[in-house]
Protein backbone atom coordinates (compact mmCIF):
# COMPACT_ATOMS: atom_id res chain seq x y z
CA UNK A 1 68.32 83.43 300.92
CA UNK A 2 67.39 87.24 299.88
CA UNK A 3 65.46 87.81 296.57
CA UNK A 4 66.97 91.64 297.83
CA UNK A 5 70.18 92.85 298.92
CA UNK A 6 70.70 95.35 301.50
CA UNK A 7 72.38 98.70 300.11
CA UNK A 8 72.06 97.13 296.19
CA UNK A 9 75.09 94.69 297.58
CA UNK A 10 74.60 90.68 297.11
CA UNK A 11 76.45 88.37 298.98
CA UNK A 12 77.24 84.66 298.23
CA UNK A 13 74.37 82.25 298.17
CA UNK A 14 71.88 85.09 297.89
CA UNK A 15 69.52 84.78 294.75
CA UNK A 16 68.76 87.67 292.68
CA UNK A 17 65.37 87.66 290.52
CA UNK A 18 64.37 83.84 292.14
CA UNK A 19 66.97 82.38 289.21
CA UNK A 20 70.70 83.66 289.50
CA UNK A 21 72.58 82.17 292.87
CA UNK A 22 75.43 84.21 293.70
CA UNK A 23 78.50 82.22 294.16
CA UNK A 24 81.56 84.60 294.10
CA UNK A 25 81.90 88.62 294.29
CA UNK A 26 84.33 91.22 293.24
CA UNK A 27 83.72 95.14 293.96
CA UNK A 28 85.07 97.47 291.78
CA UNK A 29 85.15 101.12 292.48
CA UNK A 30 81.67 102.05 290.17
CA UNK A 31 80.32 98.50 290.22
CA UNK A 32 80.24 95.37 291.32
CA UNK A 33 81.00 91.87 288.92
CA UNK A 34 78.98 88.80 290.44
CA UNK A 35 79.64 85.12 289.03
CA UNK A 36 76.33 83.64 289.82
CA UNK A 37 74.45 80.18 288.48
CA UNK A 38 71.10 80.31 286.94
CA UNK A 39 69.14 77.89 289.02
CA UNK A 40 66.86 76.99 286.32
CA UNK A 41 69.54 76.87 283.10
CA UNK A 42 72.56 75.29 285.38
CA UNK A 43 74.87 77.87 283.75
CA UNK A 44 76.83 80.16 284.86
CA UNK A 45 77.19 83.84 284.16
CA UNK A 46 77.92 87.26 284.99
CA UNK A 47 76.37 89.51 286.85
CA UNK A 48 77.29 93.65 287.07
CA UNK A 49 75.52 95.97 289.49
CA UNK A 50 76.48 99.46 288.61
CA UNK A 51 76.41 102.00 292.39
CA UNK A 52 74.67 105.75 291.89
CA UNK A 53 77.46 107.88 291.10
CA UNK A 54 75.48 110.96 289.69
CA UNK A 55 72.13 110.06 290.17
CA UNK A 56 69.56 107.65 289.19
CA UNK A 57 69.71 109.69 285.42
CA UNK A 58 73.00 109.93 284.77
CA UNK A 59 73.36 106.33 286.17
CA UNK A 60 70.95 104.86 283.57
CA UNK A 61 72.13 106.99 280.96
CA UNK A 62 76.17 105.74 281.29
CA UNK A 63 75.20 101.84 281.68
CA UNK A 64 72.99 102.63 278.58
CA UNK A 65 75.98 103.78 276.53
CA UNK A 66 78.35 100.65 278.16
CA UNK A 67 75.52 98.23 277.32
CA UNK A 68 75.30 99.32 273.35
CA UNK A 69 78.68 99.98 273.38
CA UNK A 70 79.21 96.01 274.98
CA UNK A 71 76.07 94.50 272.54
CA UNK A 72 78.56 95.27 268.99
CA UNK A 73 81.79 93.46 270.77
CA UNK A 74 82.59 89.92 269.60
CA UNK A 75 86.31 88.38 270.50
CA UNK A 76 87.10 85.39 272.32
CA UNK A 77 88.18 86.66 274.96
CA UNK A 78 84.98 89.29 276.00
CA UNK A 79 82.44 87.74 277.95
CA UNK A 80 79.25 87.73 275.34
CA UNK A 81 76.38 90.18 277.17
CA UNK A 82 73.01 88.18 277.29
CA UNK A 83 70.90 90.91 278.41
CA UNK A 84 70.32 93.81 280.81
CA UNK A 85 67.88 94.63 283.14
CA UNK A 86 66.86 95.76 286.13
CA UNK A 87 65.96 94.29 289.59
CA UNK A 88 64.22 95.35 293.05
């Protein structure tokens, strides 16, 4: 398995960080939504990868405003958001 992608993609059965194993993909146009399995928890979650659109700024700054915007929803049917980070 890859601890890095090629090109920022994942594929299945690659692990990101040593703990999240990819199991299914879907690319949107601006990002891409992984389902993977933490390896150490035995849950699973998501996992979005946002691709450069403007530059590595502008790209921080808009996941930024999408990931304070995501941290004050709470509905059933919204996926709660864990955390965000980054990764090599």
């Amino acid at each position: 398995m890859r601890d890095v992608a090629i090109d920022g993609c994942f594929a299945v059965d690659d692990l990101i960080d040593d703990r999240y194993k990819v199991k299914e993909l879907v690319k949107g146009g601006m990002s891409s939504i992984y389902r993977v399995e933490d390896v150490i928890l035995g849950k699973s979650f998501a996992v979005k990868t946002v691709k450069s659109a403007g530059g590595p700024e502008s790209d921080l700054l808009a996941f930024e405003r999408e990931y304070e915007a995501l941290q004050k929803l709470s509905h059933a049917n919204i996926v709660p958001l864990i955390g965000a980070g980054k990764t090599s």
